[in-house]
Protein backbone atom coordinates (compact mmCIF):
# COMPACT_ATOMS: atom_id res chain seq x y z
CA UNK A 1 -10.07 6.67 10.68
CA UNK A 2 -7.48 9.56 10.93
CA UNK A 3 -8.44 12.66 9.60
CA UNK A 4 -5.31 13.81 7.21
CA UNK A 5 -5.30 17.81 7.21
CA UNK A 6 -2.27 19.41 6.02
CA UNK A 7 -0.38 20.57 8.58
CA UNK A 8 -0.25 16.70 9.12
CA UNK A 9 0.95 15.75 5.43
CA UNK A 10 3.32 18.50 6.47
CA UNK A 11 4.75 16.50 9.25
CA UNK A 12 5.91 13.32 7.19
CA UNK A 13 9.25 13.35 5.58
CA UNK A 14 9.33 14.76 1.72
CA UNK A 15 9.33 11.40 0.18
CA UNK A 16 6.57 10.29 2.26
CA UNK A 17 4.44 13.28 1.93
CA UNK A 18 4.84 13.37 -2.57
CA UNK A 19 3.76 9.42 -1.90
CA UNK A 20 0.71 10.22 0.08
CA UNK A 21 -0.32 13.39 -1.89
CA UNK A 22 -0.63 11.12 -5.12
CA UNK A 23 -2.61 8.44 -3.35
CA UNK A 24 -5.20 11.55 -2.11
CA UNK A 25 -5.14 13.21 -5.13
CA UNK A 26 -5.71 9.86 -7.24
CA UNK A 27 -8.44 10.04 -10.11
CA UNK A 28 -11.36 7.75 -9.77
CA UNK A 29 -9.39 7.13 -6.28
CA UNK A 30 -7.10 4.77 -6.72
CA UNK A 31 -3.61 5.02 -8.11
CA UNK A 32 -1.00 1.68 -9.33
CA UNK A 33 2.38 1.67 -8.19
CA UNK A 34 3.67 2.15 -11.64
CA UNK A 35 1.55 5.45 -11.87
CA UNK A 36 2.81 6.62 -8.88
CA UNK A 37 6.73 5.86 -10.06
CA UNK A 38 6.02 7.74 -12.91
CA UNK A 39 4.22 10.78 -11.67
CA UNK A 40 6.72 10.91 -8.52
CA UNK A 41 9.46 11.09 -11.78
CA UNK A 42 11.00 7.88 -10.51
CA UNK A 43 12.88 4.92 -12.17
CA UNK A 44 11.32 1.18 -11.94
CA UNK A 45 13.44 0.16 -9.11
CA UNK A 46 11.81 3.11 -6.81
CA UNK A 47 9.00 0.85 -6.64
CA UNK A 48 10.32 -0.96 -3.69
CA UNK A 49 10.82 2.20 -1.78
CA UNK A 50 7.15 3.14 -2.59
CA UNK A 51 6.02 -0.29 -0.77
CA UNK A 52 8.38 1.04 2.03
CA UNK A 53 6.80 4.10 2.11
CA UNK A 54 3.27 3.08 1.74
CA UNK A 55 3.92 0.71 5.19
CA UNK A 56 5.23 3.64 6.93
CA UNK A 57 2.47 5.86 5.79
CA UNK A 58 -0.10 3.20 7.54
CA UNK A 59 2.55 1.74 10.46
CA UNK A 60 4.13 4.55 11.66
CA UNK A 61 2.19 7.29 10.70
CA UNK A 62 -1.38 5.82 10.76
CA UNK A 63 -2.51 6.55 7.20
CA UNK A 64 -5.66 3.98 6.34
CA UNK A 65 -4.38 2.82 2.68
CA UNK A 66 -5.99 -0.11 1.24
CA UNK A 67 -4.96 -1.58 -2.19
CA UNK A 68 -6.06 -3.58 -4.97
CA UNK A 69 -4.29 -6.16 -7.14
CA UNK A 70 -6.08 -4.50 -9.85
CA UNK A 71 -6.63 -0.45 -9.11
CA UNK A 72 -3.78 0.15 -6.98
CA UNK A 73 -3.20 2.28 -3.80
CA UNK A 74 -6.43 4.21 -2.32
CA UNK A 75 -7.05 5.97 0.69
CA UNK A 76 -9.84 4.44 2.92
CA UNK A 77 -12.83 6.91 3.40
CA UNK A 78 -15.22 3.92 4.51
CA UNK A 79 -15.62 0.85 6.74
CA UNK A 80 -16.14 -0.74 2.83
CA UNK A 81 -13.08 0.74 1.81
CA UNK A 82 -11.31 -0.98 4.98
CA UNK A 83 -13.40 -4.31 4.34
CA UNK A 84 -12.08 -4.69 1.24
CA UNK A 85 -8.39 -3.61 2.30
CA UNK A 86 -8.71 -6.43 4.42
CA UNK A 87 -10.07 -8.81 2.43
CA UNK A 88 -7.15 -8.33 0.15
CA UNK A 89 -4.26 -8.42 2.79
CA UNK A 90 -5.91 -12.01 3.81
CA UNK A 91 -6.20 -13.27 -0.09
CA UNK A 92 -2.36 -12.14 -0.45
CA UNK A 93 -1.61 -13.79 3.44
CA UNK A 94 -3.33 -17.56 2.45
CA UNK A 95 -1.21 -17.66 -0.91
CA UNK A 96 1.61 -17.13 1.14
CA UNK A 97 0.72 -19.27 3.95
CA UNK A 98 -0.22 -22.24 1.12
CA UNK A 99 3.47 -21.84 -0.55
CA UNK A 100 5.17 -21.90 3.14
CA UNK A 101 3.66 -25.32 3.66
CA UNK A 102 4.38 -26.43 0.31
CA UNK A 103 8.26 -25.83 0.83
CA UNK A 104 7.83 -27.25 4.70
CA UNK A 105 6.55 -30.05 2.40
CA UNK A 106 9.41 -30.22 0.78
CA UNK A 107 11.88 -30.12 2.89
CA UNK A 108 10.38 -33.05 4.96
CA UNK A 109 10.45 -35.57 1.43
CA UNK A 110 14.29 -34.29 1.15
């Protein structure tokens, strides 16, 4: 897991850096999207460039965020806290693969 030190955080650009201190800084660890708008002083519609960010943070920058439906955005500290990352990335990816064949579906009776 990458160690995040400051002169790291320090690196990313402003936006991402106020994203990723929040998720750190979360109490009881986790922090929802809708938290994070609000504390970051955002409007609603900043919530899609949080999901931007937040893929960044973990693409490009190799941040280990995990997230829950439920609790939100949380830094991984753990191979638990990666398992269940990863449990909830495949939940989210079979919904999506079961509506993809429904529309294939679809298309095919049209």
């Amino acid at each position: 897991m990458k160690q995040q030190n400051e002169k790291e955080v320090q690196e990313l650009p402003e936006e991402h850096r106020h994203v990723l201190n929040e998720i750190i800084n979360a109490p009881n660890k986790h922090i929802t999207r809708d938290k994070l708008v609000m504390k970051l002083g955002k409007s609603q519609s900043y919530a899609r460039t949080i999901n931007a960010i937040i893929s960044d943070l973990i693409i490009k920058y190799g941040y280990i965020i995990g997230s829950t439906r439920r609790n939100g955005y949380y830094l991984c500290e753990s191979n638990e806290d990666i398992e269940k990352a990863i449990y909830t990335l495949q939940s989210l990816n079979g919904g999506i693969f079961r509506r993809i064949e429904v529309l294939k579906k679809a298309k095919q009776n049209k």
